[in-house]
C-alpha atoms as a PDB file:
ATOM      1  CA  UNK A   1     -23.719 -20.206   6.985  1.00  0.00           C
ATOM      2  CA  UNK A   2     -22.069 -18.971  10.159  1.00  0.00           C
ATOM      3  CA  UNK A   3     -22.616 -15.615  11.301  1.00  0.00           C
ATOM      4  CA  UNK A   4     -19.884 -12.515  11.480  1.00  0.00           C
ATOM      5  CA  UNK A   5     -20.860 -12.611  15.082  1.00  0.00           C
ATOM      6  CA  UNK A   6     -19.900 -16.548  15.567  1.00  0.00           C
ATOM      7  CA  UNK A   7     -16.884 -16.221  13.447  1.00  0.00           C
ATOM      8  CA  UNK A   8     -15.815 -13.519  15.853  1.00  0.00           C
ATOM      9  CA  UNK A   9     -16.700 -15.358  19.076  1.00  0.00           C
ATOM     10  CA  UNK A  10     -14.808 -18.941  17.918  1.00  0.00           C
ATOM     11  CA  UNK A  11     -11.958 -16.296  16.388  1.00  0.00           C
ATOM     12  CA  UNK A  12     -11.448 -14.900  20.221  1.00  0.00           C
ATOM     13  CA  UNK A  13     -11.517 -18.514  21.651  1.00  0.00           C
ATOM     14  CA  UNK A  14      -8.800 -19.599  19.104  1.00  0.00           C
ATOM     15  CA  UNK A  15      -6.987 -16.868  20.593  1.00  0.00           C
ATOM     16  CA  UNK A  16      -7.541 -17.658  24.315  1.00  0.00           C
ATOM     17  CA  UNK A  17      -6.762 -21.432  23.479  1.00  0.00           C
ATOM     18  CA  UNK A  18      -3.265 -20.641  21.808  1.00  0.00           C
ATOM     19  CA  UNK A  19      -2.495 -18.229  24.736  1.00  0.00           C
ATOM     20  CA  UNK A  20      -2.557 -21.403  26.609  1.00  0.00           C
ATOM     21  CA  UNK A  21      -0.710 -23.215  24.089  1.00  0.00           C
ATOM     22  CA  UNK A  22       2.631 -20.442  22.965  1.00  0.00           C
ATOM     23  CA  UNK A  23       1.878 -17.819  25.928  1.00  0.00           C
ATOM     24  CA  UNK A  24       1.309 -14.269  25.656  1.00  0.00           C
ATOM     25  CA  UNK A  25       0.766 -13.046  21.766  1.00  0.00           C
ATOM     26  CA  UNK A  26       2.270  -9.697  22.392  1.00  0.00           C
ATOM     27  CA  UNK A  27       5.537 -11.876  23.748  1.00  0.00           C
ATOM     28  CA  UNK A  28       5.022 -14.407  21.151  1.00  0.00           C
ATOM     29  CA  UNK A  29       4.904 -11.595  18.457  1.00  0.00           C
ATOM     30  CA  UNK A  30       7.600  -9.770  19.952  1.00  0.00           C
ATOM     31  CA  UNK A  31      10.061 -12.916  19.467  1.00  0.00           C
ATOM     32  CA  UNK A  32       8.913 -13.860  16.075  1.00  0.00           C
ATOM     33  CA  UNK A  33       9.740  -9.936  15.474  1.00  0.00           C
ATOM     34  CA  UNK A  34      13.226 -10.525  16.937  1.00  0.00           C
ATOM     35  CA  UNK A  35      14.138 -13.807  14.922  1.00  0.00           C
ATOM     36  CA  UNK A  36      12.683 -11.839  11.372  1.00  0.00           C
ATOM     37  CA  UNK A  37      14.707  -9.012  12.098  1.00  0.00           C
ATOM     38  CA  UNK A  38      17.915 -11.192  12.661  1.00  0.00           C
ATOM     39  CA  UNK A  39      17.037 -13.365   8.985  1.00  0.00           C
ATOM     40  CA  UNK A  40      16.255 -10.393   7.189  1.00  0.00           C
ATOM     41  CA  UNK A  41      19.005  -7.969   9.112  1.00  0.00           C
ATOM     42  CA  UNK A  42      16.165  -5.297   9.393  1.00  0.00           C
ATOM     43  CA  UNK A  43      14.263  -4.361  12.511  1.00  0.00           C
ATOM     44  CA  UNK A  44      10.785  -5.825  12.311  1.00  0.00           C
ATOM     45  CA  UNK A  45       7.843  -4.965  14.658  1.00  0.00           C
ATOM     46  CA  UNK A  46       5.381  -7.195  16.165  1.00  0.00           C
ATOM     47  CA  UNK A  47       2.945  -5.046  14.171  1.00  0.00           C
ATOM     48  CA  UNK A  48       4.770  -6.013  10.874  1.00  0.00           C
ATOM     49  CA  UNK A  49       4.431  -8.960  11.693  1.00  0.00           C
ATOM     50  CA  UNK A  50       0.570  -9.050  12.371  1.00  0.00           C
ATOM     51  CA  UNK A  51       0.622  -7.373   9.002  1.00  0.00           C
ATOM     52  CA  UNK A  52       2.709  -9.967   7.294  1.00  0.00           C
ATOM     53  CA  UNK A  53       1.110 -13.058   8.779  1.00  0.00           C
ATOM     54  CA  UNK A  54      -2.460 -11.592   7.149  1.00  0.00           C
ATOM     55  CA  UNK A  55      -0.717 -11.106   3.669  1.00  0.00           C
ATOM     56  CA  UNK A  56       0.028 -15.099   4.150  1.00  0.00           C
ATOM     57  CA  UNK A  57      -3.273 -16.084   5.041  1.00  0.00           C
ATOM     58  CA  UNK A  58      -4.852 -13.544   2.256  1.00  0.00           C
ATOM     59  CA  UNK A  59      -2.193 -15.365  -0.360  1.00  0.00           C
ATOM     60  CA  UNK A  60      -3.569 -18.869   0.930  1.00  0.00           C
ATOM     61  CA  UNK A  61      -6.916 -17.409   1.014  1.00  0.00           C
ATOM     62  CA  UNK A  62      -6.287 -16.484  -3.487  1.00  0.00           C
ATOM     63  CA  UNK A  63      -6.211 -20.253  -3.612  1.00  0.00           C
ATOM     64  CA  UNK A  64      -8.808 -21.676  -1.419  1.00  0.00           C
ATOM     65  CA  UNK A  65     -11.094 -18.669  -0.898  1.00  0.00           C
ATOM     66  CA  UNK A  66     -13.420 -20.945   1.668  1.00  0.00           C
ATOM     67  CA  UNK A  67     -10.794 -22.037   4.035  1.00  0.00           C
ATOM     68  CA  UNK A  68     -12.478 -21.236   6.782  1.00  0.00           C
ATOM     69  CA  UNK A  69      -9.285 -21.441   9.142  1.00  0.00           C
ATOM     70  CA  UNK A  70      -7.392 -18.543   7.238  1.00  0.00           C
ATOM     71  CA  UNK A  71     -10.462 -16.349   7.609  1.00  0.00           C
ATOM     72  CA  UNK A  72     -10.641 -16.570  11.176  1.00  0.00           C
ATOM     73  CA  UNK A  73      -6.694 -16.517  11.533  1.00  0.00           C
ATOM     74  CA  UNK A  74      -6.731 -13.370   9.754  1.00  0.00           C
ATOM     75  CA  UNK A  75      -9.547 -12.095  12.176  1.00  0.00           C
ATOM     76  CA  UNK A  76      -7.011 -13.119  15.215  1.00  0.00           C
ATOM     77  CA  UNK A  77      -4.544 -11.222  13.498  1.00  0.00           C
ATOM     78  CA  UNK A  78      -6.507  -8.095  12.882  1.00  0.00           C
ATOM     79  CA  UNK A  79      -7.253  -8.187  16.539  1.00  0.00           C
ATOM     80  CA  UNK A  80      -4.153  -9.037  17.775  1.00  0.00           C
ATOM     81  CA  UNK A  81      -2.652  -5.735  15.642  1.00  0.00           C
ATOM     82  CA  UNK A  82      -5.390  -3.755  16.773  1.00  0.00           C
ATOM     83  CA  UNK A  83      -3.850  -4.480  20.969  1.00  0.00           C
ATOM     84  CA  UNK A  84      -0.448  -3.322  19.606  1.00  0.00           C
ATOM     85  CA  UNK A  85      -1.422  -0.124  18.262  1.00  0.00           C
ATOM     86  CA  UNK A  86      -3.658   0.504  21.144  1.00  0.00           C
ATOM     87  CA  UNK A  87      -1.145   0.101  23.855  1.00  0.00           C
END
């Protein structure tokens, strides 16, 4: 059984590892924003986004409710939202 606390320790070194990987998250999330808004022809925020990629991994999540990798995903995302709205 892993712990909330371990979850939430690997969660932040996903985060710090895909920094390295795609760059800065608020960027990164700022762009995705950009290219939704242009497909959908509707301004989307980085935040709707956050929210958006958690409905995904909560969908996933319906059909294999011990994936492991969508729970801490949606973890990253919560935290990621949670630096937007703090700005």
């Amino acid at each position: 059984m892993m712990k909330a606390s371990d979850l939430l320790n690997h969660t932040a070194q996903i985060l710090h590892d895909r920094g390295a990987v795609y760059g800065d998250a608020k960027s990164n999330l700022g762009d995705t924003a950009a290219r939704w808004s242009a497909t959908i022809g509707h301004k989307i925020t980085p935040e709707q986004v956050c929210l958006c990629m958690i409905d995904l991994k909560l969908a996933r999540l319906k059909a294999s409710p011990r994936h492991i990798d969508s729970i801490q995903d949606i973890a990253g995302y919560v935290a990621l939202l949670g630096e937007l709205i703090t700005e």
